[in-house]
N, C-alpha and C. Protein backbone atom coordinates (compact mmCIF):
# COMPACT_ATOMS: atom_id res chain seq x y z
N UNK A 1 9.54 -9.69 19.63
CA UNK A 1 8.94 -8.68 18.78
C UNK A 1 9.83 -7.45 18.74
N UNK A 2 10.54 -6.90 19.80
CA UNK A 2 11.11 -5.60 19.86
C UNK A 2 12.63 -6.08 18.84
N UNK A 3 12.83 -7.43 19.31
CA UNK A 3 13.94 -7.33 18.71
C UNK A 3 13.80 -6.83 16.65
N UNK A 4 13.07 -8.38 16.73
CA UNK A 4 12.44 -7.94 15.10
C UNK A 4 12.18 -6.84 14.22
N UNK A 5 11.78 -6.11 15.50
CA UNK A 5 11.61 -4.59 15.03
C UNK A 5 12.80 -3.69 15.08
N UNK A 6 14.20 -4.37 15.79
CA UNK A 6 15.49 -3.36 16.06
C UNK A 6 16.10 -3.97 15.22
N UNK A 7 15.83 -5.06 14.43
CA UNK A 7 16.75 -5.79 13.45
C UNK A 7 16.01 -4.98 12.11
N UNK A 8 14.80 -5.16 11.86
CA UNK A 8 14.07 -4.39 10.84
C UNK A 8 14.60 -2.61 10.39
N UNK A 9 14.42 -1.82 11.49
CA UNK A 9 15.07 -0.26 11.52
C UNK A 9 16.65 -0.45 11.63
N UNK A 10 17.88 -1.56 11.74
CA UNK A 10 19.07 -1.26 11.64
C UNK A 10 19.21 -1.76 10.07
N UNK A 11 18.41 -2.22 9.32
CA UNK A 11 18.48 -2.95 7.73
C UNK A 11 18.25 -1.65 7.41
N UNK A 12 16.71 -1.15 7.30
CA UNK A 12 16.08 0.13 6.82
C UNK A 12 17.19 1.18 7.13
N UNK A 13 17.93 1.56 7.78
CA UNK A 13 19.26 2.60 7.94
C UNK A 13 20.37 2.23 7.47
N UNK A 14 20.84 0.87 7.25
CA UNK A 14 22.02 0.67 6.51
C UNK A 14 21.96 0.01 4.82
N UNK A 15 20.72 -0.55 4.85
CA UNK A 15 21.18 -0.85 3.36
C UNK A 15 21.03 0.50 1.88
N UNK A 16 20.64 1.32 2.12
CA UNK A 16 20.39 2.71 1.38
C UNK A 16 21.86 3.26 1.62
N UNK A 17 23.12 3.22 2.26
CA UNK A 17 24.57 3.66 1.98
C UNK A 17 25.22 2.84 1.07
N UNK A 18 24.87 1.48 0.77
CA UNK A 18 25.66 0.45 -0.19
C UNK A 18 25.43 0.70 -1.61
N UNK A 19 24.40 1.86 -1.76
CA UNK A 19 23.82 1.92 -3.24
C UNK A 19 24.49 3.84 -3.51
N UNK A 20 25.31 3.80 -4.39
CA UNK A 20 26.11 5.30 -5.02
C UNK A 20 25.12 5.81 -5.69
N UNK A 21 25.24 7.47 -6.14
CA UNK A 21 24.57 8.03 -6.65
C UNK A 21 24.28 7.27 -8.27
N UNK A 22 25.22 6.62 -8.87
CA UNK A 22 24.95 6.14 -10.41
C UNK A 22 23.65 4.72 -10.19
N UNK A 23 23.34 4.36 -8.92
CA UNK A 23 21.96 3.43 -8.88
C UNK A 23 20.92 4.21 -8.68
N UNK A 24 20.96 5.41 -8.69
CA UNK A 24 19.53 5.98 -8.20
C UNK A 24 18.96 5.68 -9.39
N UNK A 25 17.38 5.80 -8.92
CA UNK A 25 15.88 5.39 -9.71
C UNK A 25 15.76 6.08 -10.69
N UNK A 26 15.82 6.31 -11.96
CA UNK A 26 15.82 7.72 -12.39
C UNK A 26 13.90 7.49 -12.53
N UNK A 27 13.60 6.46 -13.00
CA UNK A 27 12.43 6.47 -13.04
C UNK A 27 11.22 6.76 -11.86
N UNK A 28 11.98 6.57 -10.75
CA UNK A 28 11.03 7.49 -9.77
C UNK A 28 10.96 9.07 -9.66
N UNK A 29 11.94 9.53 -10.46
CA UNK A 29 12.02 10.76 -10.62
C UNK A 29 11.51 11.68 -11.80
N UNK A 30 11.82 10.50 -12.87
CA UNK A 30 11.39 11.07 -13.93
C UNK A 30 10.10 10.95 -14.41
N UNK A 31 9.24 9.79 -13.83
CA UNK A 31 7.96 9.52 -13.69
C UNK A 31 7.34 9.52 -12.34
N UNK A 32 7.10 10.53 -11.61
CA UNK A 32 6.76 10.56 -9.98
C UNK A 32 5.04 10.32 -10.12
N UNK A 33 4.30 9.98 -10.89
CA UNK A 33 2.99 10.16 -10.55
C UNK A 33 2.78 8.34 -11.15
N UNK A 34 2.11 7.66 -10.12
CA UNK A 34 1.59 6.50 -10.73
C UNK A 34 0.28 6.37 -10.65
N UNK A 35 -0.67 5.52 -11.41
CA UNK A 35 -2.16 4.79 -11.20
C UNK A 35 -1.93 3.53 -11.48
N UNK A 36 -3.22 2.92 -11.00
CA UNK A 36 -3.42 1.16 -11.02
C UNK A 36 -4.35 0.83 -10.53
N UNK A 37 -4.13 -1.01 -10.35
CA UNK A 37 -5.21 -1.13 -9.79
C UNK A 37 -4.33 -2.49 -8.72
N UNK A 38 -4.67 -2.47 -7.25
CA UNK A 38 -4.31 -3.60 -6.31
C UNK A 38 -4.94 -4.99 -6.19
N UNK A 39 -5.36 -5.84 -6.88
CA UNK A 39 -5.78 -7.14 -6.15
C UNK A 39 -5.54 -7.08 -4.68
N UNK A 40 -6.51 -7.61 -4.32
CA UNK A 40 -6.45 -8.09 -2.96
C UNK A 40 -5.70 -6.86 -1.64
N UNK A 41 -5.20 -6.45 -1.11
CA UNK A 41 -4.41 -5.51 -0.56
C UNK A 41 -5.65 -5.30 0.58
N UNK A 42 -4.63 -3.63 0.60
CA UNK A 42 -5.41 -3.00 1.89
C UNK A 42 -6.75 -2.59 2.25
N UNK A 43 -7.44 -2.86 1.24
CA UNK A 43 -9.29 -3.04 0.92
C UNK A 43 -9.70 -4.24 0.69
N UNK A 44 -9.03 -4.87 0.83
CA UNK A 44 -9.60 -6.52 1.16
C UNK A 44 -9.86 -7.32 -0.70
N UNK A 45 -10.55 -6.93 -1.54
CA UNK A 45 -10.72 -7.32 -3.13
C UNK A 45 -10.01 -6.79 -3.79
N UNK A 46 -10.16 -5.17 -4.02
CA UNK A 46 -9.02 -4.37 -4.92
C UNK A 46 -9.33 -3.10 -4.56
N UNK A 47 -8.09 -2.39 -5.19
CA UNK A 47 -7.97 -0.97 -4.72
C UNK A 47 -7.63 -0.17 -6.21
N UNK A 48 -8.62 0.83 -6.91
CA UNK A 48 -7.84 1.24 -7.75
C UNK A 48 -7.45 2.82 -7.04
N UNK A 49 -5.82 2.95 -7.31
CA UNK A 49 -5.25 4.14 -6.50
C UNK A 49 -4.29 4.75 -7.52
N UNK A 50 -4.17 6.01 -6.55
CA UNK A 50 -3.30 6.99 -7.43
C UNK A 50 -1.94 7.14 -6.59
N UNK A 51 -0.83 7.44 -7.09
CA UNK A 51 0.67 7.57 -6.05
C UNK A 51 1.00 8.63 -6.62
N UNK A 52 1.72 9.51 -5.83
CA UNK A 52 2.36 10.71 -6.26
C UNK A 52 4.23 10.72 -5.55
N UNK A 53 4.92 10.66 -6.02
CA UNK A 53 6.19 10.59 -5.31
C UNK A 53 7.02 11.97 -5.24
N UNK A 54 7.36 12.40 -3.62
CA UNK A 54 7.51 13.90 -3.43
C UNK A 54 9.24 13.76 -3.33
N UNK A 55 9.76 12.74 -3.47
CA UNK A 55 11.17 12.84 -3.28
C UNK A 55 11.47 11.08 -3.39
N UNK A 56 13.00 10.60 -3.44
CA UNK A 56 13.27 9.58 -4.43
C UNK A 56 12.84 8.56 -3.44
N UNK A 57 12.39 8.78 -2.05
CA UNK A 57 12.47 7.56 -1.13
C UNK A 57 10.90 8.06 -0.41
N UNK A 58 10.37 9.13 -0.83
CA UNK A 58 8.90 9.48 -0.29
C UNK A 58 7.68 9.78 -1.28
N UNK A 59 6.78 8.49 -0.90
CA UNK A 59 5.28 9.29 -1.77
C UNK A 59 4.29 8.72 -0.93
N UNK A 60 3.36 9.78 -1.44
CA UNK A 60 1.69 9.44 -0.90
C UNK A 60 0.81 8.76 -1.55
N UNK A 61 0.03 8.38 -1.43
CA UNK A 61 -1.19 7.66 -2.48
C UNK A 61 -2.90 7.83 -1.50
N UNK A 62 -3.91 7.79 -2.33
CA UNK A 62 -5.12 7.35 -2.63
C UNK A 62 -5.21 6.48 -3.29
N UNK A 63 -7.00 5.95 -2.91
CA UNK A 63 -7.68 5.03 -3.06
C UNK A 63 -9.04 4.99 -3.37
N UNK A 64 -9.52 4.26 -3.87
CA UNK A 64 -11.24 3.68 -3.85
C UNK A 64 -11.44 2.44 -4.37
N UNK A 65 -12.56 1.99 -3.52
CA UNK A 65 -12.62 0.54 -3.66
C UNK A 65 -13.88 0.37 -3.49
N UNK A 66 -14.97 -0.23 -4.17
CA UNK A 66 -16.49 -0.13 -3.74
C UNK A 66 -16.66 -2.10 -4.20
N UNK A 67 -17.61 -2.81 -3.03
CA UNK A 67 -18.61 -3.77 -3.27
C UNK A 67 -19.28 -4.44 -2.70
N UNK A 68 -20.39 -5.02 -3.16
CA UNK A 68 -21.44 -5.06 -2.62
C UNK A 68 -22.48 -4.42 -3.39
N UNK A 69 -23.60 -4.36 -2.61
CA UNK A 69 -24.66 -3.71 -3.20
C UNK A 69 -25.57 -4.53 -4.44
N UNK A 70 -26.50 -5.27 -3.57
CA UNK A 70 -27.48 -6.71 -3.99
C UNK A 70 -28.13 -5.88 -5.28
N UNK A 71 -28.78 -4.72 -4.66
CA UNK A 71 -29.85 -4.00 -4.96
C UNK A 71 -31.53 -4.09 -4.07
N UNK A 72 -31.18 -5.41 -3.30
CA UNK A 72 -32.47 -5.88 -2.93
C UNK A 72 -32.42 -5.21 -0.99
N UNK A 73 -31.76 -4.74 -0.95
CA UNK A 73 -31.72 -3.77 0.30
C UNK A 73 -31.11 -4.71 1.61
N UNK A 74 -30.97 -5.83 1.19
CA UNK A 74 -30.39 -6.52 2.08
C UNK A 74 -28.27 -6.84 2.37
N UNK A 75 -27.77 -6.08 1.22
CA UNK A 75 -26.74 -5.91 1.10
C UNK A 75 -26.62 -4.34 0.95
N UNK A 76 -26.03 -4.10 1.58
CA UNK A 76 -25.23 -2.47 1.31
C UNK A 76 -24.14 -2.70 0.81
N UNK A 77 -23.53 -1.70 -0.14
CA UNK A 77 -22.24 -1.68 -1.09
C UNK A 77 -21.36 -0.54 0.51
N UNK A 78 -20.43 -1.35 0.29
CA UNK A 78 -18.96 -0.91 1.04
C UNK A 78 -18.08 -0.04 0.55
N UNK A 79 -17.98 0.66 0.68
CA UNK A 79 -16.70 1.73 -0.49
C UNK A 79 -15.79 2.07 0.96
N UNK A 80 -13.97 1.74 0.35
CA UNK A 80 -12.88 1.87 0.58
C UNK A 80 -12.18 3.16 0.74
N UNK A 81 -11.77 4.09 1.03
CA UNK A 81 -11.05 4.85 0.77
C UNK A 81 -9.59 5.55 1.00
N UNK A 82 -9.11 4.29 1.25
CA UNK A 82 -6.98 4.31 1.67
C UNK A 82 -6.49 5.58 1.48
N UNK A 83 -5.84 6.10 2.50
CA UNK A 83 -5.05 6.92 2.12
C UNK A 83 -3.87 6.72 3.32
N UNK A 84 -2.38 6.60 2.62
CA UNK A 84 -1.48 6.25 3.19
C UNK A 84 -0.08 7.19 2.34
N UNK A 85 1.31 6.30 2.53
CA UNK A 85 2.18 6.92 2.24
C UNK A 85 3.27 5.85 2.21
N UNK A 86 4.39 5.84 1.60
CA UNK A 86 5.44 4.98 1.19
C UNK A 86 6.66 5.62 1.49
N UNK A 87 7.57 4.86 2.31
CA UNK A 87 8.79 5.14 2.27
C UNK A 87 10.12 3.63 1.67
N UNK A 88 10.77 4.47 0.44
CA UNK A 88 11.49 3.12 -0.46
C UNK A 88 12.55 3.46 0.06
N UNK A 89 13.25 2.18 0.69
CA UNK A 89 14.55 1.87 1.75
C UNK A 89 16.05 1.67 0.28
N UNK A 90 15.80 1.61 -0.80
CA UNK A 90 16.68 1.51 -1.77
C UNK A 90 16.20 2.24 -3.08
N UNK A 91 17.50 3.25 -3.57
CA UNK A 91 17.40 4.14 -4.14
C UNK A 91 17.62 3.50 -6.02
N UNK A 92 16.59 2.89 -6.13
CA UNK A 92 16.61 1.46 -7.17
C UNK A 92 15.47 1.83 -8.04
N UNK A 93 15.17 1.32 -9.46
CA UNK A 93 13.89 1.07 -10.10
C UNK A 93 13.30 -0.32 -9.61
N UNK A 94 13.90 -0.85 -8.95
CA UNK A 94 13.73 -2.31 -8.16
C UNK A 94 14.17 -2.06 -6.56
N UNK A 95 12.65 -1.64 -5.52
CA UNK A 95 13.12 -1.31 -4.62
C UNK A 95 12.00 -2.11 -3.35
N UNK A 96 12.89 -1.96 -2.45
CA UNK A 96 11.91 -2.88 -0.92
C UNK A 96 11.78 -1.10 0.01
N UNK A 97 10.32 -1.41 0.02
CA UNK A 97 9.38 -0.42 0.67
C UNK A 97 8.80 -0.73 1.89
N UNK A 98 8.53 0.41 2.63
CA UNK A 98 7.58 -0.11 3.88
C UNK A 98 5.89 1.21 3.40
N UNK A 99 5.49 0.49 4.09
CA UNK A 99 3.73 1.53 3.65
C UNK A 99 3.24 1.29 4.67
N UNK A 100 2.07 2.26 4.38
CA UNK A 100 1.42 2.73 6.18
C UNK A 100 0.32 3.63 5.85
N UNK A 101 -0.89 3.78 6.61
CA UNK A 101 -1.72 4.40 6.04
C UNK A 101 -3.23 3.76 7.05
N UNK A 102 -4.18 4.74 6.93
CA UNK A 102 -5.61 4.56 7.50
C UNK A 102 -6.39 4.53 5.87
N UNK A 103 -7.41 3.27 6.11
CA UNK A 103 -8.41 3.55 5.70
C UNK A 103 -9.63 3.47 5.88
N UNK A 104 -10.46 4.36 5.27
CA UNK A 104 -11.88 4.51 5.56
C UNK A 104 -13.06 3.69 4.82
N UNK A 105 -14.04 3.33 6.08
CA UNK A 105 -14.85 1.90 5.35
C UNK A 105 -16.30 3.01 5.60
N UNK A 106 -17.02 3.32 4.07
CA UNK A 106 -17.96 3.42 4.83
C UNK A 106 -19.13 2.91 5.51
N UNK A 107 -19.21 1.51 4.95
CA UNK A 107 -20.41 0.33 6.26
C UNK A 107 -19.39 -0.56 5.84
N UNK A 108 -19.33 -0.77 7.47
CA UNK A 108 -18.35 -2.10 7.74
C UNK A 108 -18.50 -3.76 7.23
N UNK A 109 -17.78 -4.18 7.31
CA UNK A 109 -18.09 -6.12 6.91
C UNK A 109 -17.38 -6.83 8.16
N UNK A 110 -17.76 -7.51 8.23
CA UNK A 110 -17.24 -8.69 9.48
C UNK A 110 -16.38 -9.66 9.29
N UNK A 111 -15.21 -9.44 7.79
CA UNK A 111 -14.37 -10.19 7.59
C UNK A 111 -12.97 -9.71 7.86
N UNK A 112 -12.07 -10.62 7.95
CA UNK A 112 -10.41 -10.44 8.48
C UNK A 112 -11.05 -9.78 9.96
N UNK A 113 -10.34 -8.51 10.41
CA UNK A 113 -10.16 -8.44 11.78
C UNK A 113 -11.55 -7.52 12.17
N UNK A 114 -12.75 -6.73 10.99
CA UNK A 114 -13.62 -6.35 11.43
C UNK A 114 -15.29 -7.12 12.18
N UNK A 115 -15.72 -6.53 13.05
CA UNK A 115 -16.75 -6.93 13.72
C UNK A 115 -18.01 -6.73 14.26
N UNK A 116 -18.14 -5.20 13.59
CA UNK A 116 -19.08 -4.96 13.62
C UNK A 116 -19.68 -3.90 12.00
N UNK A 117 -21.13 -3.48 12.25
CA UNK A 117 -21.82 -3.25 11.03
C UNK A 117 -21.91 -1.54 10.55
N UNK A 118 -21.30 -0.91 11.18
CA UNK A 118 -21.28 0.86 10.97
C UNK A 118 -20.13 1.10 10.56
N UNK A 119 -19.41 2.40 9.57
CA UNK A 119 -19.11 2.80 9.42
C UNK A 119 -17.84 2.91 10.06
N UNK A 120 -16.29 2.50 9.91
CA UNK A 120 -15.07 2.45 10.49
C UNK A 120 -13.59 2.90 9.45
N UNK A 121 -12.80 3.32 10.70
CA UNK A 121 -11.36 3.50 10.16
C UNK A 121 -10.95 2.04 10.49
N UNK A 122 -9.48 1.80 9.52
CA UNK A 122 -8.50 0.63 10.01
C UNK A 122 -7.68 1.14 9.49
N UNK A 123 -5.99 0.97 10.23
CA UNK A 123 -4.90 1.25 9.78
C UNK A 123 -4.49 -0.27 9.14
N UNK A 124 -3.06 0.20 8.73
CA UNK A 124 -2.55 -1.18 7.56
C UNK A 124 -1.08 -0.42 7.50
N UNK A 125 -0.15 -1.36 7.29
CA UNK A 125 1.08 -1.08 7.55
C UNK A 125 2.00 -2.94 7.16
N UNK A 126 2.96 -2.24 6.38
CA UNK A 126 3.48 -3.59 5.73
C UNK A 126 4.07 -3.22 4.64
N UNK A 127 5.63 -4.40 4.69
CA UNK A 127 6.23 -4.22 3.69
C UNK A 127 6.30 -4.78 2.44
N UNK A 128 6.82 -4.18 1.58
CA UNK A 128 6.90 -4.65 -0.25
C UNK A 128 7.83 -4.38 -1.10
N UNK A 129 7.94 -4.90 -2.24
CA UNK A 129 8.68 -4.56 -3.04
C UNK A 129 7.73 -4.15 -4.38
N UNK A 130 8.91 -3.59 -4.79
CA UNK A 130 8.24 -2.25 -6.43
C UNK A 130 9.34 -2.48 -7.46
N UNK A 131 8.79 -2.72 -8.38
CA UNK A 131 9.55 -2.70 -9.90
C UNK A 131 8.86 -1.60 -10.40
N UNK A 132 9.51 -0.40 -10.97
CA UNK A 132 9.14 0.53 -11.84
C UNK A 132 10.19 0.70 -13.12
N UNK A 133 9.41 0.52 -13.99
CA UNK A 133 10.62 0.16 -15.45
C UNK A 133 10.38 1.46 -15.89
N UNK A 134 11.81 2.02 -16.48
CA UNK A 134 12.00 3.25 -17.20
C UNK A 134 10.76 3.87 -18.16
N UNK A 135 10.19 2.68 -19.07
CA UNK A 135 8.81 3.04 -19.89
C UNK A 135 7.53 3.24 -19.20
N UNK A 136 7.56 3.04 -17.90
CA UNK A 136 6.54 3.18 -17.40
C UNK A 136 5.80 2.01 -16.62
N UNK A 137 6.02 0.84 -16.69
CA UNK A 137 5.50 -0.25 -16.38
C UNK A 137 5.84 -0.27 -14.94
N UNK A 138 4.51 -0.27 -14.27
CA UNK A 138 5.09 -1.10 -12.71
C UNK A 138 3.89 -2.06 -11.63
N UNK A 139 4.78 -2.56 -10.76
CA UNK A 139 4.68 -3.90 -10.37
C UNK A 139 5.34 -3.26 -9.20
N UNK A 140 3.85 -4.23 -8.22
CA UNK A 140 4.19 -4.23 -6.19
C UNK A 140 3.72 -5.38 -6.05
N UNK A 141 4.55 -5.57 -5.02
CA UNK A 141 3.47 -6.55 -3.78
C UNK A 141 4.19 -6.47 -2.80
N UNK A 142 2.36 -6.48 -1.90
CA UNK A 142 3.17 -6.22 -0.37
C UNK A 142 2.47 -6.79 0.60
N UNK A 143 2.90 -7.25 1.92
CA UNK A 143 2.02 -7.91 2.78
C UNK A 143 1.67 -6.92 3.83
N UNK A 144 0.74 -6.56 3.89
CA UNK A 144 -0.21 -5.88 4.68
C UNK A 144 -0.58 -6.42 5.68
N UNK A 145 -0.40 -5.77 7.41
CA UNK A 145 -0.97 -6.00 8.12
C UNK A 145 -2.05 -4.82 8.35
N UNK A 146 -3.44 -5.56 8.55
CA UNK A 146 -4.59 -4.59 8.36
C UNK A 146 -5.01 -4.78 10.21
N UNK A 147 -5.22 -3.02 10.89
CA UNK A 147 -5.29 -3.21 11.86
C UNK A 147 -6.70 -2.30 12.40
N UNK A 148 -7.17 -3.50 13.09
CA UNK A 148 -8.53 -2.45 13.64
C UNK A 148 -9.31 -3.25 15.17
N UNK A 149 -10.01 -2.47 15.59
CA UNK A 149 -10.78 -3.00 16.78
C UNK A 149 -10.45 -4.32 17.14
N UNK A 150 -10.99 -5.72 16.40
CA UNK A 150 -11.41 -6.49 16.04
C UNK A 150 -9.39 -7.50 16.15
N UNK A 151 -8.51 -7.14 16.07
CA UNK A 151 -7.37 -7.67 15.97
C UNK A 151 -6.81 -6.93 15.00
N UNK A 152 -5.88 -8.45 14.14
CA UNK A 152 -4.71 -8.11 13.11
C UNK A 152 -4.88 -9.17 12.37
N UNK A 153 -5.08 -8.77 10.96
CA UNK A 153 -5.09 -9.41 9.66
C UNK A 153 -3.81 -9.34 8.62
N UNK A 154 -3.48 -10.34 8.50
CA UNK A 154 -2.16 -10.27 7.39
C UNK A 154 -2.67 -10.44 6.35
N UNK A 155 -2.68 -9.72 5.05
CA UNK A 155 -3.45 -9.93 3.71
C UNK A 155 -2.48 -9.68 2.46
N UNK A 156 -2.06 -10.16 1.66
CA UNK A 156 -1.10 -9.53 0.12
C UNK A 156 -2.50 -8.92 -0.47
N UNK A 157 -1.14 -8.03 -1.03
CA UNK A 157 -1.54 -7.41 -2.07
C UNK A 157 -0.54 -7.12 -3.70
N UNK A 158 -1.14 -7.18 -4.70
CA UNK A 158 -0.64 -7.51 -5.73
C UNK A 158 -0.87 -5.77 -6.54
N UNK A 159 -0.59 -5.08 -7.20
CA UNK A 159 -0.60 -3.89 -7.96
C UNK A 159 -0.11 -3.62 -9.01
N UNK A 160 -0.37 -3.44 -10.25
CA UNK A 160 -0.26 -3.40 -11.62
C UNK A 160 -0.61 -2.10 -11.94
N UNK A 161 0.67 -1.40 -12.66
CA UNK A 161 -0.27 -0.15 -12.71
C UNK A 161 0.88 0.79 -13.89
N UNK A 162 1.09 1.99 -14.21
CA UNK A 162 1.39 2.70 -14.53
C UNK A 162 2.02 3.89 -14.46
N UNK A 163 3.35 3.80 -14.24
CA UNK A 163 4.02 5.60 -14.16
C UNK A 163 4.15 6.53 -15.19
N UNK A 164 3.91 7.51 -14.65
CA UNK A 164 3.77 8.76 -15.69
C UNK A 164 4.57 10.34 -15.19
């Protein structure tokens, strides 16, 4: 494991010198604010979220994700609320990312690594790749490890969404 992880941080530090200033993203720059929506990901069904990018290799994002809720009092509705952050290892409109982030459940479910029925945080952390096209169009996926009490869940996630 340590190694994996010293092979992982010597990639993440050297492959971002092989790329000159004429590959930078212009579209992460020139469009820093994205929305969408995640299949599957770090809320387990979908996530629709917002990204804001504060520099060409750093952004933050939100989330909400709500379901459930029978009506018949025997199901409670679950709502999501991710909030994490992205760091992109290549200075590309086509780039490999790592993400990281807590999110907030407010009544728990007992699926992937949770186990009990109140109200919980879980972190999530995992890497991806991002296509962001000059017009605006973009495209992730990333494999998420979702971490809480209960263990470690590996889950994809898929994201379709929009820069602006």
């Amino acid at each position: 494991m340590l190694r994996r992880t010293g092979i992982l941080l010597l990639i993440a530090l050297t492959v971002p010198a092989f790329f000159g200033g004429k590959a930078l993203a212009q579209s992460r720059v020139d469009l820093p604010n994205d929305t969408g929506i995640e299949l599957l990901g770090r809320s387990l069904l979908y996530t629709f979220s917002y990204q804001r990018q504060f520099s060409q290799a750093f952004a933050l994002e939100v989330g909400v994700s709500a379901f459930g809720g029978s009506g018949d009092g025997d199901t409670d509705m679950i709502l999501f609320f991710p909030i994490g952050a992205k760091v992109y290892l290549i200075p590309k409109d086509g780039s490999i990312y790592l993400s990281g982030g807590i999110n907030f459940a407010t009544n728990a479910t007992d699926s992937g690594p949770f186990d009990d029925d109140s109200s919980t945080t879980f972190g999530y952390a995992g890497p991806g790749f991002e296509y962001r096209s000059p017009s605006g169009f973009l495209f992730r996926g990333t494999a998420y490890g979702l971490i809480a009490e209960g263990g470690f869940f590996i889950w994809p996630g898929l994201y379709v969404g929009y820069a602006f």
